[in-house]
N, C-alpha and C. Protein backbone atom coordinates (compact mmCIF):
# COMPACT_ATOMS: atom_id res chain seq x y z
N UNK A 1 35.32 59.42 35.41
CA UNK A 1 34.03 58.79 35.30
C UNK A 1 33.84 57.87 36.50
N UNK A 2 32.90 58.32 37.33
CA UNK A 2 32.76 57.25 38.49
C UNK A 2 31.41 56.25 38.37
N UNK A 3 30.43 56.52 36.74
CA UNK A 3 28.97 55.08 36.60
C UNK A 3 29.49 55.24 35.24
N UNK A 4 29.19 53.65 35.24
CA UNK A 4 29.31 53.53 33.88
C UNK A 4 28.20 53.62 32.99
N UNK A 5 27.70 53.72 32.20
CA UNK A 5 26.56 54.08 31.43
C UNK A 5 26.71 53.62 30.03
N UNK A 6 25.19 52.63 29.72
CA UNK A 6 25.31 51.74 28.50
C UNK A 6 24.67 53.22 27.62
N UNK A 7 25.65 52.61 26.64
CA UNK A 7 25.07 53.61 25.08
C UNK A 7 25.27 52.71 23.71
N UNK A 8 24.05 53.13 23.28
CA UNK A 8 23.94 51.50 21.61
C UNK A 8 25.26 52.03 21.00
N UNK A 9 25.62 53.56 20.76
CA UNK A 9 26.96 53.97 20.01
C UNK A 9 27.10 55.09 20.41
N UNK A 10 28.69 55.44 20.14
CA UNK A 10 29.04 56.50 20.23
C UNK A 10 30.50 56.62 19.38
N UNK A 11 29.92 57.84 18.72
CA UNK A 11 30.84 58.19 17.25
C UNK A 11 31.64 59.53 18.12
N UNK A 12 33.38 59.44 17.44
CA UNK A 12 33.81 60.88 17.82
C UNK A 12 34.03 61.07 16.35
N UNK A 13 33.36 62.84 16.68
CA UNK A 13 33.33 63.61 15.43
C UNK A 13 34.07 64.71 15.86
N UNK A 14 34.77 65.27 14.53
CA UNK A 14 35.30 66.64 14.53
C UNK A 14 34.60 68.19 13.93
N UNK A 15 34.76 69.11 14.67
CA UNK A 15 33.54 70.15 14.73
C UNK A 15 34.18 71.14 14.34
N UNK A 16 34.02 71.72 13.72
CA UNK A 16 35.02 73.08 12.80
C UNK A 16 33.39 74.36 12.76
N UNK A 17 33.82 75.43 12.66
CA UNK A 17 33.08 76.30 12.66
C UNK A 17 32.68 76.49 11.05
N UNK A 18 31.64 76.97 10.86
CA UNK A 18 31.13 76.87 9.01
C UNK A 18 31.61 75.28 8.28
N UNK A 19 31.41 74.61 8.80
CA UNK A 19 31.85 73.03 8.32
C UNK A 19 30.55 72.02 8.83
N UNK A 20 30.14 70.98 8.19
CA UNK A 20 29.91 70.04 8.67
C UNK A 20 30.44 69.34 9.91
N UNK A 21 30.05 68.46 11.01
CA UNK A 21 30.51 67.63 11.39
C UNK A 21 31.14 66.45 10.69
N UNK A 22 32.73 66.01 11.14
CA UNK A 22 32.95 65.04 10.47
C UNK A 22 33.57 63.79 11.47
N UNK A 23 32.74 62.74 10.93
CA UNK A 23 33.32 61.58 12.20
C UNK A 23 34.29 60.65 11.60
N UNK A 24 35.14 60.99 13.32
CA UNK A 24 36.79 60.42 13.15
C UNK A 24 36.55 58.81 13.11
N UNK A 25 35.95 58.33 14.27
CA UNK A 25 35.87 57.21 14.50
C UNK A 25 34.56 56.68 15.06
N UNK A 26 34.30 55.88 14.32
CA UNK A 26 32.78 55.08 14.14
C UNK A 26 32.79 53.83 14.87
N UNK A 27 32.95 53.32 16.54
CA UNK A 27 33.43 51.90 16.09
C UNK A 27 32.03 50.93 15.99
N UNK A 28 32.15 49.53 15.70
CA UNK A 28 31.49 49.09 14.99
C UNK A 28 30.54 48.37 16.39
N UNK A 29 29.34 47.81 15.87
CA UNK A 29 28.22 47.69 17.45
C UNK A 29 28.51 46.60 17.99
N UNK A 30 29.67 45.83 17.81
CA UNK A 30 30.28 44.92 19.11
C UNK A 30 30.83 45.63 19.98
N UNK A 31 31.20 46.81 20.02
CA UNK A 31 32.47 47.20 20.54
C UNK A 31 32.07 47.37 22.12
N UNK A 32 32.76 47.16 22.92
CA UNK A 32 32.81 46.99 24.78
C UNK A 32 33.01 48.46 24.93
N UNK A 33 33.82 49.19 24.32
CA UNK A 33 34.38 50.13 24.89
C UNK A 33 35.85 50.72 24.25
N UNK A 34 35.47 52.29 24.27
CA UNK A 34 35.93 53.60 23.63
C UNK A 34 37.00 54.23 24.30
N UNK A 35 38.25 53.99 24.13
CA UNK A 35 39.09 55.18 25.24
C UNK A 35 39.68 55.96 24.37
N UNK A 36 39.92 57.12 24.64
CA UNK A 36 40.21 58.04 23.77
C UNK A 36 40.80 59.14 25.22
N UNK A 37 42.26 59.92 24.17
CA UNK A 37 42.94 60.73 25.13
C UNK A 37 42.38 61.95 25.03
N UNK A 38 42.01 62.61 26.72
CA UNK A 38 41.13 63.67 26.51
C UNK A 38 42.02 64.47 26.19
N UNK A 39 43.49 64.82 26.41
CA UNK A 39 44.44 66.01 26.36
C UNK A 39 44.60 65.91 24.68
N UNK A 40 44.47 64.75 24.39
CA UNK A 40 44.58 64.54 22.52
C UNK A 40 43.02 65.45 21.78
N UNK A 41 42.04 64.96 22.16
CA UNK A 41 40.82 65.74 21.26
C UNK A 41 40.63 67.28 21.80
N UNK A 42 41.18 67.50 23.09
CA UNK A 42 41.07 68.46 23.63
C UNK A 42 42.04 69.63 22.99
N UNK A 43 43.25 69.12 22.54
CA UNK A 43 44.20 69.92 21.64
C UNK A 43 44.28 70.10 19.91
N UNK A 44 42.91 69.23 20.02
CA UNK A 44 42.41 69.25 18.37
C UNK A 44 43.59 68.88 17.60
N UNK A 45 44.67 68.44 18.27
CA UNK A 45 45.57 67.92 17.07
C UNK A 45 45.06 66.67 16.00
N UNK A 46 45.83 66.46 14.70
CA UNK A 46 45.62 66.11 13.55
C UNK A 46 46.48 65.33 12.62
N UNK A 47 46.34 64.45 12.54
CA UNK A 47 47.60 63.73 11.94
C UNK A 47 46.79 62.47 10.89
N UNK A 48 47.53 62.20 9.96
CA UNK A 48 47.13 60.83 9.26
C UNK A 48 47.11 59.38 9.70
N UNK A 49 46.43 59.04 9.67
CA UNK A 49 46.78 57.58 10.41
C UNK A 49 46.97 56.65 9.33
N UNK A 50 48.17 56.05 10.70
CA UNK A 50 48.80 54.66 9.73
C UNK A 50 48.61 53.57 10.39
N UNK A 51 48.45 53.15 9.45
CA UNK A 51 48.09 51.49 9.48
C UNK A 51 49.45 50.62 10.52
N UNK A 52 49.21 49.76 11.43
CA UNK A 52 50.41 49.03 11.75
C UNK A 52 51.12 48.39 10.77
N UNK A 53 52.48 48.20 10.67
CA UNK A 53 53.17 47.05 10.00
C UNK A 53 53.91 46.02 10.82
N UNK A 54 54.42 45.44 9.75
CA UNK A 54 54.71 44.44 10.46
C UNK A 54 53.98 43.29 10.94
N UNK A 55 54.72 42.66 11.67
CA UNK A 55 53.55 41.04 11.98
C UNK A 55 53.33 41.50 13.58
N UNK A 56 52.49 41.04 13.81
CA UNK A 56 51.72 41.55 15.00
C UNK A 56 52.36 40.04 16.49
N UNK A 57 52.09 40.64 17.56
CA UNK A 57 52.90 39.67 18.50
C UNK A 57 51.86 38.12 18.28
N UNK A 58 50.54 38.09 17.74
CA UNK A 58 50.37 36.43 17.94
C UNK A 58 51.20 36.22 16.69
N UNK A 59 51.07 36.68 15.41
CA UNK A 59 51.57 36.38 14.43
C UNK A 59 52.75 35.99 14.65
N UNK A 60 53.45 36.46 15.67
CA UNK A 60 55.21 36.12 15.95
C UNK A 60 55.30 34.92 16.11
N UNK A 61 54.37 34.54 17.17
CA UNK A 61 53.84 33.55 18.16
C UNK A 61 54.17 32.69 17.59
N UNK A 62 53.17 32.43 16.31
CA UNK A 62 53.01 31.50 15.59
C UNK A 62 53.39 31.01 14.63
N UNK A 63 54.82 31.80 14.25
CA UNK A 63 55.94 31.62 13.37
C UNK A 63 56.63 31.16 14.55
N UNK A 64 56.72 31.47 15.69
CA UNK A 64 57.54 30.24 16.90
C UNK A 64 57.68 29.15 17.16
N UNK A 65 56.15 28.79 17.32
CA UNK A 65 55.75 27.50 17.67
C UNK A 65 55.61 26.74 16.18
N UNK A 66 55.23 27.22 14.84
CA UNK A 66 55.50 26.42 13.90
C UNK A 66 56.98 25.78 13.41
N UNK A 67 57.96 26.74 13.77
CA UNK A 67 59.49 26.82 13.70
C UNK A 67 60.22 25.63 14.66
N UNK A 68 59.60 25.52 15.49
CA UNK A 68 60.00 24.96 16.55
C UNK A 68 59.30 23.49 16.56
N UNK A 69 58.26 23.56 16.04
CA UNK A 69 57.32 22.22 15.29
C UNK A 69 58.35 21.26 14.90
N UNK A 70 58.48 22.20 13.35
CA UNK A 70 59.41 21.89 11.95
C UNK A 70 60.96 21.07 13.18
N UNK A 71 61.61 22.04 13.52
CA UNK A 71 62.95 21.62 13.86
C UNK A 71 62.42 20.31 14.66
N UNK A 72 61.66 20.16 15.55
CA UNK A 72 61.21 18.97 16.11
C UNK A 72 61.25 17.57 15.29
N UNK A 73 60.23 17.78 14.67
CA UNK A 73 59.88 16.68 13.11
C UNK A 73 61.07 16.55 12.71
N UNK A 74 61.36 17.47 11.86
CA UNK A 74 63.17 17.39 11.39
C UNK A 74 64.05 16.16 12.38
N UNK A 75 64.46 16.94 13.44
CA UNK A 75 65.26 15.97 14.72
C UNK A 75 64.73 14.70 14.91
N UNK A 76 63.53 14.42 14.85
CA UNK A 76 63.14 12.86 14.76
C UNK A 76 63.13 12.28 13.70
N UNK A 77 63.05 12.54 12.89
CA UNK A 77 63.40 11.87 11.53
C UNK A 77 64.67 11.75 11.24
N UNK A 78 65.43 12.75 11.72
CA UNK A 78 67.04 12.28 11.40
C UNK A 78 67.32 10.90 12.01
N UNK A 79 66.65 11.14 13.73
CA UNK A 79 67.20 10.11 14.68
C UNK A 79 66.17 9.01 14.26
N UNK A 80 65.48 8.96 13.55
CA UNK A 80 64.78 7.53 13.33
C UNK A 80 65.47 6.74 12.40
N UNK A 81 65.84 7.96 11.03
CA UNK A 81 66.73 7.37 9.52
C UNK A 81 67.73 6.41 10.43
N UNK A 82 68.56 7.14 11.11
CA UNK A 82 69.79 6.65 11.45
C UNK A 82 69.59 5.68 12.30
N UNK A 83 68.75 5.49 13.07
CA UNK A 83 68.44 4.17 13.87
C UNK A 83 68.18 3.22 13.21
N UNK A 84 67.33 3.65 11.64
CA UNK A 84 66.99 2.44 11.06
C UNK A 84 68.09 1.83 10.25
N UNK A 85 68.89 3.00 9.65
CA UNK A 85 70.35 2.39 9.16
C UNK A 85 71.48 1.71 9.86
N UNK A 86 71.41 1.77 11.39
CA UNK A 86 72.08 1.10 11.94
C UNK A 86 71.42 -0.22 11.96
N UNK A 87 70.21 -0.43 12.33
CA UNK A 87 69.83 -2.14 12.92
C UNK A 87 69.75 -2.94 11.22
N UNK A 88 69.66 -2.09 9.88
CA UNK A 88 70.06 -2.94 8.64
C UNK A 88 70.96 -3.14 8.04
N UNK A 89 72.07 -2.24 8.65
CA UNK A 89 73.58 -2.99 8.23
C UNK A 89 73.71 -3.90 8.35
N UNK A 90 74.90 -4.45 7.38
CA UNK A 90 75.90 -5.32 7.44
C UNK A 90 76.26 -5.90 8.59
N UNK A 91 76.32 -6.89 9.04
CA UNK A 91 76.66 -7.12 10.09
C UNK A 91 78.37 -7.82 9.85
N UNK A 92 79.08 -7.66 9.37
CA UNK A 92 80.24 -8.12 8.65
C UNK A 92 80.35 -9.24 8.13
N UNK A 93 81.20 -9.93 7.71
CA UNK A 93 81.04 -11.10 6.38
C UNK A 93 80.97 -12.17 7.15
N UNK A 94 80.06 -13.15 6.72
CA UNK A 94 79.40 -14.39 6.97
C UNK A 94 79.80 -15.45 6.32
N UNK A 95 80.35 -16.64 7.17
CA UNK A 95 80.96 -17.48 6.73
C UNK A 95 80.33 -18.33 5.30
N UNK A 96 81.00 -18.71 3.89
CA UNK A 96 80.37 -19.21 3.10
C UNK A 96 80.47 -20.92 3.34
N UNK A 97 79.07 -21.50 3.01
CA UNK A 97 79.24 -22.80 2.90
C UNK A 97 79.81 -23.66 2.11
């Protein structure tokens, strides 16, 4: 493709002889843009589609940076407890009057 050319939509449908048209993929009217493998529709292959699993890479992300939050908070609160338990000790026994 060497111009690009605006279109309100564009649906890919599958075309069978004595059949209806049936459309694969509809995308929705935000969409920028459609790529699709020509050697894939071109070989009419067919398969079920699956859904991704798993947590997706921001989702990782953001089990990172919350993880890494936590251990933060954690580490200062240890080092604060213990700072504060040192300056309210005992300072050892004090002469009685």
């Amino acid at each position: 493709m060497t111009d690009s050319v605006r279109m309100s939509r564009a649906d890919v449908a599958a075309f069978r002889p004595n059949a209806r048209p049936r459309v694969l993929i509809a995308p929705v009217d935000t969409a920028q843009a459609l790529n699709m493998a020509n050697q894939l529709i071109a070989s009419g292959a067919v398969r079920r589609g699956q859904p991704p699993t798993g947590l997706g890479p921001n989702t990782k992300a953001l089990i990172g940076v919350v993880a890494l939050a936590l251990l933060t908070a954690t580490t200062l609160v240890v080092v604060m407890v213990g700072r504060s338990r040192r300056y309210h000790a005992p300072q050892g026994k004090k002469d009685r009057l």
